[in-house]
PDB file of N, CA and C in Angstrom:
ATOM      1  N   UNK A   1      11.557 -29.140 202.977  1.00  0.00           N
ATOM      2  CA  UNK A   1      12.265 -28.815 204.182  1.00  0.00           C
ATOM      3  C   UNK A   1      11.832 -29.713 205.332  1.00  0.00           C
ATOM      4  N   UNK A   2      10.805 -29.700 205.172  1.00  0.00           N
ATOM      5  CA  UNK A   2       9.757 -31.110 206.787  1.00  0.00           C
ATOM      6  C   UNK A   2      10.670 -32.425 206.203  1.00  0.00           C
ATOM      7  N   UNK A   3      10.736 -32.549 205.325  1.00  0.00           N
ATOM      8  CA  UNK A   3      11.022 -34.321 204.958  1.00  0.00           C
ATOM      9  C   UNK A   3      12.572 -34.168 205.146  1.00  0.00           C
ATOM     10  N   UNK A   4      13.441 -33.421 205.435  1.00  0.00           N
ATOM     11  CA  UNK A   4      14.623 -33.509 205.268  1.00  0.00           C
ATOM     12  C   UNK A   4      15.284 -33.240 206.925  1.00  0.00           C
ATOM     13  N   UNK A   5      14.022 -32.691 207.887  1.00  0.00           N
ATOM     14  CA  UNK A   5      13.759 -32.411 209.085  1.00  0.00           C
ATOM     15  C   UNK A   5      13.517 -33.682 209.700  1.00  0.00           C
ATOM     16  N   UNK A   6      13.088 -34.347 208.776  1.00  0.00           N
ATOM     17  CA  UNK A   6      12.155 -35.725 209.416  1.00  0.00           C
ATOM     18  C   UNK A   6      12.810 -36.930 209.173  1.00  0.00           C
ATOM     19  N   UNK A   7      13.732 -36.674 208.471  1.00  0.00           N
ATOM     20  CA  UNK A   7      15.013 -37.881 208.209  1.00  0.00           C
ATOM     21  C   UNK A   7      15.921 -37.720 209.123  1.00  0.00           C
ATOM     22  N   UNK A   8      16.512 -36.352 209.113  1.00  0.00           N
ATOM     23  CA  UNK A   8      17.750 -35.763 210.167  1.00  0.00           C
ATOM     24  C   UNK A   8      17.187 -36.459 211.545  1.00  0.00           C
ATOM     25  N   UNK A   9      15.948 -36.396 211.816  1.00  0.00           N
ATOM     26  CA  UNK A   9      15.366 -36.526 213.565  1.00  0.00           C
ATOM     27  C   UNK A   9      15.459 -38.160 213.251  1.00  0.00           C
ATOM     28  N   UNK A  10      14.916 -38.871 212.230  1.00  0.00           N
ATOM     29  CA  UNK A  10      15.144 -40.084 212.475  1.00  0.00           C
ATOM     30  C   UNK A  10      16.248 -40.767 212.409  1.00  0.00           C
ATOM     31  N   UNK A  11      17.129 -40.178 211.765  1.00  0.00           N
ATOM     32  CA  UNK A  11      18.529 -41.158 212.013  1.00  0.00           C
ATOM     33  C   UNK A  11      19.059 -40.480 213.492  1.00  0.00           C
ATOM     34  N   UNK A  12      18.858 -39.494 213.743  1.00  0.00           N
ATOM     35  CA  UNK A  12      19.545 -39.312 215.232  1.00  0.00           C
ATOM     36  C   UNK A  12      18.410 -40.246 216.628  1.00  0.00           C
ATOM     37  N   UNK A  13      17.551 -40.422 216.254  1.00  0.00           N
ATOM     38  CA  UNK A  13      16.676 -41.116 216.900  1.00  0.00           C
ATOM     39  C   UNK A  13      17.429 -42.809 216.819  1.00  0.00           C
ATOM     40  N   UNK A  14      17.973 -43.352 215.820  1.00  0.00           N
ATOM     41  CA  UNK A  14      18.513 -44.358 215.085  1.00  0.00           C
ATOM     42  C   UNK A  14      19.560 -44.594 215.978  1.00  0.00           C
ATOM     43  N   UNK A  15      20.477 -43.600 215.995  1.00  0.00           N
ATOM     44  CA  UNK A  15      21.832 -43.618 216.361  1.00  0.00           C
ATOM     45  C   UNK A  15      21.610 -43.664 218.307  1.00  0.00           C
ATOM     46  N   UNK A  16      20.774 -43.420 218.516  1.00  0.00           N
ATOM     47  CA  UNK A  16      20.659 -42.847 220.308  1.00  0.00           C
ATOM     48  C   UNK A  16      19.613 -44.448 220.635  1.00  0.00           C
ATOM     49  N   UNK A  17      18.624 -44.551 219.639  1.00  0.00           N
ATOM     50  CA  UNK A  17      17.671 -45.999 220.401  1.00  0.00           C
ATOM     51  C   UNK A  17      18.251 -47.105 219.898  1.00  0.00           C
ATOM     52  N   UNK A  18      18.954 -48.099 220.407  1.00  0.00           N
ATOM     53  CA  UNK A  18      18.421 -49.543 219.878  1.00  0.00           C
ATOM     54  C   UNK A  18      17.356 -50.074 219.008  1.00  0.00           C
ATOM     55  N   UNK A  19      17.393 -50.597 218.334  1.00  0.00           N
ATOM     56  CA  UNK A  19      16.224 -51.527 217.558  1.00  0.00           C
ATOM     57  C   UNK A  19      15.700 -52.496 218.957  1.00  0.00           C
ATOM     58  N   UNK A  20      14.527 -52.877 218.127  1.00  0.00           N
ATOM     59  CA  UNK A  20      13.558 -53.506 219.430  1.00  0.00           C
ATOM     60  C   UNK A  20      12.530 -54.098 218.447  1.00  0.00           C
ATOM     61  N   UNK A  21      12.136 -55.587 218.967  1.00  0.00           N
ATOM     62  CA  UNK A  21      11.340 -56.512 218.457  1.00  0.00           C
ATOM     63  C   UNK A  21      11.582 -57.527 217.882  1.00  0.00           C
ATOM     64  N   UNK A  22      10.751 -58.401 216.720  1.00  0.00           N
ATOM     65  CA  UNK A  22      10.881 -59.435 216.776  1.00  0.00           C
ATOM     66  C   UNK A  22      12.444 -60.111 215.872  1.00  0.00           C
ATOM     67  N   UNK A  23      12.722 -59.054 214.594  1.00  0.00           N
ATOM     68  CA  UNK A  23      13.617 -58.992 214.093  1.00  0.00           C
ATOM     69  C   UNK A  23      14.952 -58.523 214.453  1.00  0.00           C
ATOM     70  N   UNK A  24      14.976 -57.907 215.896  1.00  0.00           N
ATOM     71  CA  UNK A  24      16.407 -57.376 216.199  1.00  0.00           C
ATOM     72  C   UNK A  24      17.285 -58.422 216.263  1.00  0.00           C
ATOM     73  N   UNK A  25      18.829 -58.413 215.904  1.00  0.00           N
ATOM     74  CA  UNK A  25      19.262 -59.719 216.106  1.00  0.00           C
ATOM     75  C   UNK A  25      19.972 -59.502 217.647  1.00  0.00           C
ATOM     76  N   UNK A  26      19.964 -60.590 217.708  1.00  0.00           N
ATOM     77  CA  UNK A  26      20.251 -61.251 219.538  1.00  0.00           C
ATOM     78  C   UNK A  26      21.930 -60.972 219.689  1.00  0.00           C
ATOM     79  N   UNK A  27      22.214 -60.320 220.691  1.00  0.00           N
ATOM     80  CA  UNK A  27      23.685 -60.142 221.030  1.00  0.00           C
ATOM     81  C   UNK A  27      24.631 -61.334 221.048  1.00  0.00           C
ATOM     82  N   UNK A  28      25.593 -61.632 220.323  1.00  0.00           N
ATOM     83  CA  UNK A  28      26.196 -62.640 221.179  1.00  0.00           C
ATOM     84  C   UNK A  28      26.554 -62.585 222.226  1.00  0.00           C
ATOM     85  N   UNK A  29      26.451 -64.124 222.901  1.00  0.00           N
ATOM     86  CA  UNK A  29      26.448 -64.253 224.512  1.00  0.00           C
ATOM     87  C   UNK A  29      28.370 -63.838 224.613  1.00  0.00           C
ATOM     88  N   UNK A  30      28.642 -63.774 225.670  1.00  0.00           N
ATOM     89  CA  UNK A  30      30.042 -63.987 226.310  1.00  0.00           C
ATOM     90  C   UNK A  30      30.724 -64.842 226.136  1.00  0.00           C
ATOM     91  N   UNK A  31      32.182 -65.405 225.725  1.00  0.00           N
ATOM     92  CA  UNK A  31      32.746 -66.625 225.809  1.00  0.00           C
ATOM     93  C   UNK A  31      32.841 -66.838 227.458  1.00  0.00           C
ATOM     94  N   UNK A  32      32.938 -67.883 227.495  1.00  0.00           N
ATOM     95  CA  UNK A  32      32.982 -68.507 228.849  1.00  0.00           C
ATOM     96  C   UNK A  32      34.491 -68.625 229.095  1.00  0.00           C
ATOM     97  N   UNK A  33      34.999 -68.316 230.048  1.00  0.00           N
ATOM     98  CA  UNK A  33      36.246 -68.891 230.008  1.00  0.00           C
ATOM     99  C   UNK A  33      36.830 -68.875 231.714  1.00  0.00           C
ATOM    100  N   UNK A  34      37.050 -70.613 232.256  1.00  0.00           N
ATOM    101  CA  UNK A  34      37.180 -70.881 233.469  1.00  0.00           C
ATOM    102  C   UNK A  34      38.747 -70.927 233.376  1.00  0.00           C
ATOM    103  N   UNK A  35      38.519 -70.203 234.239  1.00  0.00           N
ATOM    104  CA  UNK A  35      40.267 -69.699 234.903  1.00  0.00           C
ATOM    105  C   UNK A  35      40.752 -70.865 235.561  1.00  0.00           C
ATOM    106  N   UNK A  36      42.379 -70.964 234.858  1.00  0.00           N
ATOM    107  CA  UNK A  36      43.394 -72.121 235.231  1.00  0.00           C
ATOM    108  C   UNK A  36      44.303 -71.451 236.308  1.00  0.00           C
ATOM    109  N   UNK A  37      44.904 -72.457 236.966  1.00  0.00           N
ATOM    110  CA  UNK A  37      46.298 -71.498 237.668  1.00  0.00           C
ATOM    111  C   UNK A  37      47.189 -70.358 237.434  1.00  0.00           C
ATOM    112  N   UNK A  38      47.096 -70.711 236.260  1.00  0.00           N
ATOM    113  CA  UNK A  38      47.910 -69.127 235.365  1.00  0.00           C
ATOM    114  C   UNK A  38      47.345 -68.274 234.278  1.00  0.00           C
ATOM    115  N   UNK A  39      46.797 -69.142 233.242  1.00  0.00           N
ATOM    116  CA  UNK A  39      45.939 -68.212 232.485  1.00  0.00           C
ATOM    117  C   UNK A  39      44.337 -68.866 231.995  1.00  0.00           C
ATOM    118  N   UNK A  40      43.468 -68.058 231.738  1.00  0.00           N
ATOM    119  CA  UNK A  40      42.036 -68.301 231.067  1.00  0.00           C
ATOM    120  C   UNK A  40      42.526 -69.596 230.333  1.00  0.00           C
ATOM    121  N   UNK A  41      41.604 -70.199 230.515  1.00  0.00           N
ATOM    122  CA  UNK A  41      41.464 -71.781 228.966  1.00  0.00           C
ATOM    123  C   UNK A  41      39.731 -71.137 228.532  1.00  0.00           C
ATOM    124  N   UNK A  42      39.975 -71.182 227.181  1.00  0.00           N
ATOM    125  CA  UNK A  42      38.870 -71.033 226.741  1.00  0.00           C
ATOM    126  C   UNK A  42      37.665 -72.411 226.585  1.00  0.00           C
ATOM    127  N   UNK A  43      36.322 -72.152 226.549  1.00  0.00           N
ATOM    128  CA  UNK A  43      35.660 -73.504 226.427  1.00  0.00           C
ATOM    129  C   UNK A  43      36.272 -74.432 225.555  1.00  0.00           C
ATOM    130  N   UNK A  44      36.364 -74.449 224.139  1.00  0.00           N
ATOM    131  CA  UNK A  44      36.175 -75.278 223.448  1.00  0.00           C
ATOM    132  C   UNK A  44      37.916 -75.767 223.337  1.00  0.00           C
ATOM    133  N   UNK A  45      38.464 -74.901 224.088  1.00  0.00           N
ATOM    134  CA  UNK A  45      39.965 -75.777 224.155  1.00  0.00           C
ATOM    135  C   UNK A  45      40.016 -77.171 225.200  1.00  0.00           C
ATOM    136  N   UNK A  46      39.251 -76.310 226.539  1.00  0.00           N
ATOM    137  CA  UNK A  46      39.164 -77.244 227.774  1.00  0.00           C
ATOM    138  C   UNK A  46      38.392 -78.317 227.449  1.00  0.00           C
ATOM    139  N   UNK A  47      36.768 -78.435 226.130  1.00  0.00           N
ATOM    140  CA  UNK A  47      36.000 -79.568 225.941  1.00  0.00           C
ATOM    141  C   UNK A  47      37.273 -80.262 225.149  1.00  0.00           C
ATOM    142  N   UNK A  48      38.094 -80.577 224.619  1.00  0.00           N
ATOM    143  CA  UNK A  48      39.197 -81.210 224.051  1.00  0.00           C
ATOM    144  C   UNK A  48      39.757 -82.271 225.214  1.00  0.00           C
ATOM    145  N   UNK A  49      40.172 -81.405 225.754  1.00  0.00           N
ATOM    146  CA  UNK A  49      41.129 -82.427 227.437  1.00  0.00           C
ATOM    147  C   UNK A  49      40.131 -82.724 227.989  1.00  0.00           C
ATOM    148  N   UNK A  50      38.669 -83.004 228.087  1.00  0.00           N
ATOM    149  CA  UNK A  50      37.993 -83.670 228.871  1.00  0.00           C
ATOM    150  C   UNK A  50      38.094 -85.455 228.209  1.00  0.00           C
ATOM    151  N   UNK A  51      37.824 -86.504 229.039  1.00  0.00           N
ATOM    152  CA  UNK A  51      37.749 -87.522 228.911  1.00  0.00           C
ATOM    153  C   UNK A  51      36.209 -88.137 228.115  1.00  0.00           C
ATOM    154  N   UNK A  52      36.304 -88.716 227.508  1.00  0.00           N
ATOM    155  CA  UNK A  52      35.357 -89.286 226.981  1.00  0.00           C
ATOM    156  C   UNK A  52      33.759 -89.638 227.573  1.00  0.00           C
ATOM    157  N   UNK A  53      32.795 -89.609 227.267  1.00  0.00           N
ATOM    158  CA  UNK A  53      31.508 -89.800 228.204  1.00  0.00           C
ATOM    159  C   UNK A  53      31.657 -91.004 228.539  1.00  0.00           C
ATOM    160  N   UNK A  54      32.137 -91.875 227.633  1.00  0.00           N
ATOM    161  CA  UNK A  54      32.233 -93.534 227.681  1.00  0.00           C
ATOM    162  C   UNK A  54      33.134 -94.163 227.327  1.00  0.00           C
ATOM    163  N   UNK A  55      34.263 -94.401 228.172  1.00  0.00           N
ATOM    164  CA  UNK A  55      36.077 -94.653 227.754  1.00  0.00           C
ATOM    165  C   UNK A  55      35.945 -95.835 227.501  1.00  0.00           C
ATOM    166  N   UNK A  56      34.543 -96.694 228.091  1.00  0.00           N
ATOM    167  CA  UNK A  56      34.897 -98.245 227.347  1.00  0.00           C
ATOM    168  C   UNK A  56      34.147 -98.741 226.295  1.00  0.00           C
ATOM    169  N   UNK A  57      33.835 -97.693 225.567  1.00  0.00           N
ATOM    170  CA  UNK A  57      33.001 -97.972 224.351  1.00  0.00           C
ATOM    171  C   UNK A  57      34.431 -98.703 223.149  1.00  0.00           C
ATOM    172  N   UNK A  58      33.263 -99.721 222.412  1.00  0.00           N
ATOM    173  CA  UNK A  58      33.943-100.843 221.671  1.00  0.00           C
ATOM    174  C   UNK A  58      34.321-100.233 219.887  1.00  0.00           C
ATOM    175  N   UNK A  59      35.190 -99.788 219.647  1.00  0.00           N
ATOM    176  CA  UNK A  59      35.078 -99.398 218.364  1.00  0.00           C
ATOM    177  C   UNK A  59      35.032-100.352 217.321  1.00  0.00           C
ATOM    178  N   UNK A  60      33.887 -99.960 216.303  1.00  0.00           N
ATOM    179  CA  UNK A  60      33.294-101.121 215.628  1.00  0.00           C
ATOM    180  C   UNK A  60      34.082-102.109 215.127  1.00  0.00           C
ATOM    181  N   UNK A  61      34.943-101.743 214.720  1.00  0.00           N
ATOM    182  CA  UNK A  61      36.109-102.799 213.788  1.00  0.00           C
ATOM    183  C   UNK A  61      36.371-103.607 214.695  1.00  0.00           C
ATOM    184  N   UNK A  62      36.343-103.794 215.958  1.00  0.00           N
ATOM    185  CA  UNK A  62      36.832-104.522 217.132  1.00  0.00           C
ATOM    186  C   UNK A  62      35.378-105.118 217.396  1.00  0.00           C
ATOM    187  N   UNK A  63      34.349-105.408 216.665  1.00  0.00           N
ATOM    188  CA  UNK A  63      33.174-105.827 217.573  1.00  0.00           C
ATOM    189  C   UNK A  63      32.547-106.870 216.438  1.00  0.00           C
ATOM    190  N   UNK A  64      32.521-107.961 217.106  1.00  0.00           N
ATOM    191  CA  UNK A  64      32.541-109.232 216.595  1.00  0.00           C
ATOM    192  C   UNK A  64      31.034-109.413 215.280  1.00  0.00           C
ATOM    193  N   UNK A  65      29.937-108.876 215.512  1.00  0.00           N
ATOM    194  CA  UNK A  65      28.841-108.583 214.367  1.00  0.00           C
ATOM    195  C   UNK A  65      29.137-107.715 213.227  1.00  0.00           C
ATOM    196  N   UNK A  66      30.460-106.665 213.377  1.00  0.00           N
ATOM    197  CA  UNK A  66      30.912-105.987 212.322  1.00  0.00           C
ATOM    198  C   UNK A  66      31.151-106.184 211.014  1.00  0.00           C
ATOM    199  N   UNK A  67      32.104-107.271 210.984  1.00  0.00           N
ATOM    200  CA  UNK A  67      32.161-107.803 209.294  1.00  0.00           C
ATOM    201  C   UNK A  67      31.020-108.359 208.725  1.00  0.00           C
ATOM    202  N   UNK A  68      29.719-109.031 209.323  1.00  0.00           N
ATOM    203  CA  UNK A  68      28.350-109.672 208.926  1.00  0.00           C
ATOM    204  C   UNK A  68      27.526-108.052 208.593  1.00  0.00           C
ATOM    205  N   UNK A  69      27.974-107.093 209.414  1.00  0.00           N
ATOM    206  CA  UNK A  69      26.906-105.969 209.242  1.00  0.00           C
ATOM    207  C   UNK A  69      27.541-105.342 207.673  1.00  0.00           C
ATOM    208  N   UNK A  70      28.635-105.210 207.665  1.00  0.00           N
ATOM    209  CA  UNK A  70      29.650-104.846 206.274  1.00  0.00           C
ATOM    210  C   UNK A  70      28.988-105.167 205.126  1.00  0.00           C
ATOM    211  N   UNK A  71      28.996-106.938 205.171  1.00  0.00           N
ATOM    212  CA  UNK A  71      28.849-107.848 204.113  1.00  0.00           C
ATOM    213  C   UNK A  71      27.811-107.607 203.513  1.00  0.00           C
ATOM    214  N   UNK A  72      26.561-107.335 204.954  1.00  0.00           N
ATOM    215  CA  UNK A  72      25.117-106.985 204.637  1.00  0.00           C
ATOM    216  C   UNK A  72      24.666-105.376 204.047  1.00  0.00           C
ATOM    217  N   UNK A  73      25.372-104.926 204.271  1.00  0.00           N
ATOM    218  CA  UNK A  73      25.359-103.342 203.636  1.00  0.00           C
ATOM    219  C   UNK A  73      26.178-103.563 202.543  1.00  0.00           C
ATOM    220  N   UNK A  74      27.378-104.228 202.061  1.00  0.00           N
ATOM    221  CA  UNK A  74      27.901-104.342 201.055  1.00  0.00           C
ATOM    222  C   UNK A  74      26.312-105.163 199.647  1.00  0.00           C
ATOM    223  N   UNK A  75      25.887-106.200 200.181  1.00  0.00           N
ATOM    224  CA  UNK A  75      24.959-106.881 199.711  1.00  0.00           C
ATOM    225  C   UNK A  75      23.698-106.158 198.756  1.00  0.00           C
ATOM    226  N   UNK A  76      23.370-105.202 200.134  1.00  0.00           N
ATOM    227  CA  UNK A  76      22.508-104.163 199.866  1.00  0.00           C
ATOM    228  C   UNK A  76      22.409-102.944 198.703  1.00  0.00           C
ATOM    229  N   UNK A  77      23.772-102.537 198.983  1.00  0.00           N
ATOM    230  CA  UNK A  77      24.011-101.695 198.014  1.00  0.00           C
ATOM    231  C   UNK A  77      24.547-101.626 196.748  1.00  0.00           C
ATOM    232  N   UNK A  78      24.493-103.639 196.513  1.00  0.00           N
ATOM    233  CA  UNK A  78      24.860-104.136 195.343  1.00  0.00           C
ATOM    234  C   UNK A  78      23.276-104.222 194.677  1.00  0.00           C
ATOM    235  N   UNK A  79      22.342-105.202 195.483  1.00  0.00           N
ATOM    236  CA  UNK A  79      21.264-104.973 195.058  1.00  0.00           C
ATOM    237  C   UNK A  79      20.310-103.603 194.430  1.00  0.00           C
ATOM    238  N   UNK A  80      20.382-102.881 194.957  1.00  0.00           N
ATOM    239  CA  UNK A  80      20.409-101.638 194.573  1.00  0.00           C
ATOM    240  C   UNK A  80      20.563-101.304 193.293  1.00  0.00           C
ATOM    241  N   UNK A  81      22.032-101.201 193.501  1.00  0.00           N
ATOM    242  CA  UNK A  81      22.511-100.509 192.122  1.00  0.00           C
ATOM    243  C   UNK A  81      22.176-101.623 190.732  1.00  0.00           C
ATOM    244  N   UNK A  82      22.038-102.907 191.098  1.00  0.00           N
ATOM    245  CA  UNK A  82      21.056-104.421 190.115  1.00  0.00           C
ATOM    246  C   UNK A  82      19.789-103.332 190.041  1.00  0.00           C
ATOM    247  N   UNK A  83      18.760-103.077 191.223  1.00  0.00           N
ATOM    248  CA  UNK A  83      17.595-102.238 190.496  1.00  0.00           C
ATOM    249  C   UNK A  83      17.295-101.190 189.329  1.00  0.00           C
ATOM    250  N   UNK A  84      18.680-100.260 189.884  1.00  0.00           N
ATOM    251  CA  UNK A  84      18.463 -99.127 189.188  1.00  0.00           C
ATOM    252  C   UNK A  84      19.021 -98.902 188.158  1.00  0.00           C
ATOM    253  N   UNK A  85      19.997-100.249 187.595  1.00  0.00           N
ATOM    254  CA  UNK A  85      20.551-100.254 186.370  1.00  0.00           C
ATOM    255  C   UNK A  85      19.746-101.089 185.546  1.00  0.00           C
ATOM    256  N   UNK A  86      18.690-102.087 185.839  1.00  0.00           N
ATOM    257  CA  UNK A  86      17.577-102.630 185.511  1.00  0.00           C
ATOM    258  C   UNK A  86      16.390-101.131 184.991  1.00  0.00           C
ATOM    259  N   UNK A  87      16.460-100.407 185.925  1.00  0.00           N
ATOM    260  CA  UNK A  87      15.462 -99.700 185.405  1.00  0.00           C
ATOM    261  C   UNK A  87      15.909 -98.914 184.567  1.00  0.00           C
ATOM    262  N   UNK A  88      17.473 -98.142 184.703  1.00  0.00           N
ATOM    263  CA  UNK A  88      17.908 -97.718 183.221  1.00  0.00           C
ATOM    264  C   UNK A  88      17.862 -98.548 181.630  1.00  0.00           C
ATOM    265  N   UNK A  89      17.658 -99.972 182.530  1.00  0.00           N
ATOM    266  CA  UNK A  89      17.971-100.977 181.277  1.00  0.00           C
ATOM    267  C   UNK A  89      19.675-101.246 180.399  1.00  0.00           C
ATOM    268  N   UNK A  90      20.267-101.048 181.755  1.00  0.00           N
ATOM    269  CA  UNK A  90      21.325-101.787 181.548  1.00  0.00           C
ATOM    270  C   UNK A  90      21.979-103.131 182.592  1.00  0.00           C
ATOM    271  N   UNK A  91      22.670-103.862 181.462  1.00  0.00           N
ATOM    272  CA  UNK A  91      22.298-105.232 182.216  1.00  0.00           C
ATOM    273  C   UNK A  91      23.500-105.958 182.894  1.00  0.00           C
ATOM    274  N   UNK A  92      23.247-105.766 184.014  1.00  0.00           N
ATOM    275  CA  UNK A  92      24.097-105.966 185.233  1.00  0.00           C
ATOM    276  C   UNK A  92      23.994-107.512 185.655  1.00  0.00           C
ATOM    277  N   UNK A  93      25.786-107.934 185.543  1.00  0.00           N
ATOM    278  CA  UNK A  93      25.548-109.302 185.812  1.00  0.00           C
ATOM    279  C   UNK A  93      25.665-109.677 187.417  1.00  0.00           C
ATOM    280  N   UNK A  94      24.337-109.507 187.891  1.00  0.00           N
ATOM    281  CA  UNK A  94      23.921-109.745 189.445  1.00  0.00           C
ATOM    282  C   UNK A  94      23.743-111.258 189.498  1.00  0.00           C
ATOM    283  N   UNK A  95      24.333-112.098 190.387  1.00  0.00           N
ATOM    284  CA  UNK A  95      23.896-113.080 190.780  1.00  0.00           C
ATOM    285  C   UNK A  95      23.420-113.209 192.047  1.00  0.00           C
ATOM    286  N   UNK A  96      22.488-113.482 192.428  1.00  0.00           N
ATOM    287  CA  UNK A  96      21.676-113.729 194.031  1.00  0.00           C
ATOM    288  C   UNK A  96      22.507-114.682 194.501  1.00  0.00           C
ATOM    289  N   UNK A  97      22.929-114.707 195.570  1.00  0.00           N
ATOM    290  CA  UNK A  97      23.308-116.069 196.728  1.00  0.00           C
ATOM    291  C   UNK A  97      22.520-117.198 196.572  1.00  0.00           C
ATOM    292  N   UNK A  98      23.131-118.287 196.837  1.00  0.00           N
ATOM    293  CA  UNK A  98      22.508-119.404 196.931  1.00  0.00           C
ATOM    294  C   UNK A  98      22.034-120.019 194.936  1.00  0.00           C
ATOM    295  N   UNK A  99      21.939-119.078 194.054  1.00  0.00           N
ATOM    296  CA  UNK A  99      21.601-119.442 192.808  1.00  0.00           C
ATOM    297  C   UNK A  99      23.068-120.001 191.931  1.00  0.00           C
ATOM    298  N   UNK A 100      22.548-121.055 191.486  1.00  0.00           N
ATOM    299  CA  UNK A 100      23.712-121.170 190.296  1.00  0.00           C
ATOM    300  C   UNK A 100      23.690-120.494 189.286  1.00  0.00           C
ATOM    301  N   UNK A 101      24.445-119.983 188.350  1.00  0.00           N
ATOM    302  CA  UNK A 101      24.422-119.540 187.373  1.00  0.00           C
ATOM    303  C   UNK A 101      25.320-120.231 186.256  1.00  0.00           C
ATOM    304  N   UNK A 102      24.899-120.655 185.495  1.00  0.00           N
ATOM    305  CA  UNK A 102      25.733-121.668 184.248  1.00  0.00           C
ATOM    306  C   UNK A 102      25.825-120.538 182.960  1.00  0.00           C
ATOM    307  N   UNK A 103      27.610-120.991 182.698  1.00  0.00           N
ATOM    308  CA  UNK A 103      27.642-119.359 182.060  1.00  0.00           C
ATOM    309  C   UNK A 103      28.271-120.823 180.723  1.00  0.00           C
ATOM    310  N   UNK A 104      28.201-120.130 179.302  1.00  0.00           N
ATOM    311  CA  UNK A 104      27.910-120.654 178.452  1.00  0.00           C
ATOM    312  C   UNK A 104      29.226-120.008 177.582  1.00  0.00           C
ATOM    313  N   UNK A 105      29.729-120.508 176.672  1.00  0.00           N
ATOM    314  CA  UNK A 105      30.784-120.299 175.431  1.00  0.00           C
ATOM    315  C   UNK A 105      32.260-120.049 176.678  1.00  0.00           C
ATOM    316  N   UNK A 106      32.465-120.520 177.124  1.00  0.00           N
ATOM    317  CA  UNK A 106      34.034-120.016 178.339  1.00  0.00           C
ATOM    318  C   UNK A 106      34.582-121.087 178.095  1.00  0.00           C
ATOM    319  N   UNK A 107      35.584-120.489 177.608  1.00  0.00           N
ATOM    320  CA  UNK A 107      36.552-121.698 177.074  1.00  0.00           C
ATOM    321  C   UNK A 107      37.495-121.705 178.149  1.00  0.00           C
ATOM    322  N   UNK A 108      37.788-122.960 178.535  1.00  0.00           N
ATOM    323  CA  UNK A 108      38.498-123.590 180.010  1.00  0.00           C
ATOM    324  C   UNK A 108      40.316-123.178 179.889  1.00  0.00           C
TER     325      UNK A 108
END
């Protein structure tokens, strides 16, 4: 009868207090929403129609070191995949820049 006394008092205790401490979870805050001439705009509609931080920023394809940076990441990630098919031990016909390679039985 006490333990069934002592549950009843704690869920009504439950229902009347808030939780409190380190685990309670945090309320969500309020949406923000700055009033237009006629109706609310919500934040993340109004961050849309704002202008750019930096309207004269150069987009890469338009910026003259771009195709050298390409070539060099293209380069890279050829080398690469030469390592790790080396270390599988399969044999990748990589040629380095600048090396000749004299290829043998190719009939012209």
């Amino acid at each position: 009868m006490r333990d069934s006394i002592a549950r009843a008092f704690a869920w009504v205790l439950h229902l009347c207090l808030p939780a409190r401490g380190r685990h309670r979870a945090p309320e969500p805050p309020d949406p923000v929403v700055i009033c237009a001439p006629r109706a609310p705009v919500p934040v993340h509609v109004l961050a849309r129609t704002l202008p750019a931080p930096d309207p004269f920023r150069i987009p890469p394809y338009m910026d003259p070191g771009h195709v050298e940076r390409r070539r060099e990441a293209w380069k890279q990630r050829e080398r690469r995949l030469a390592i790790a098919l080396a270390l599988a031990g399969v044999d990748y016909p990589y040629v380095a820049e600048g090396v000749h390679q004299v290829t043998r039985g190719v009939a012209a």
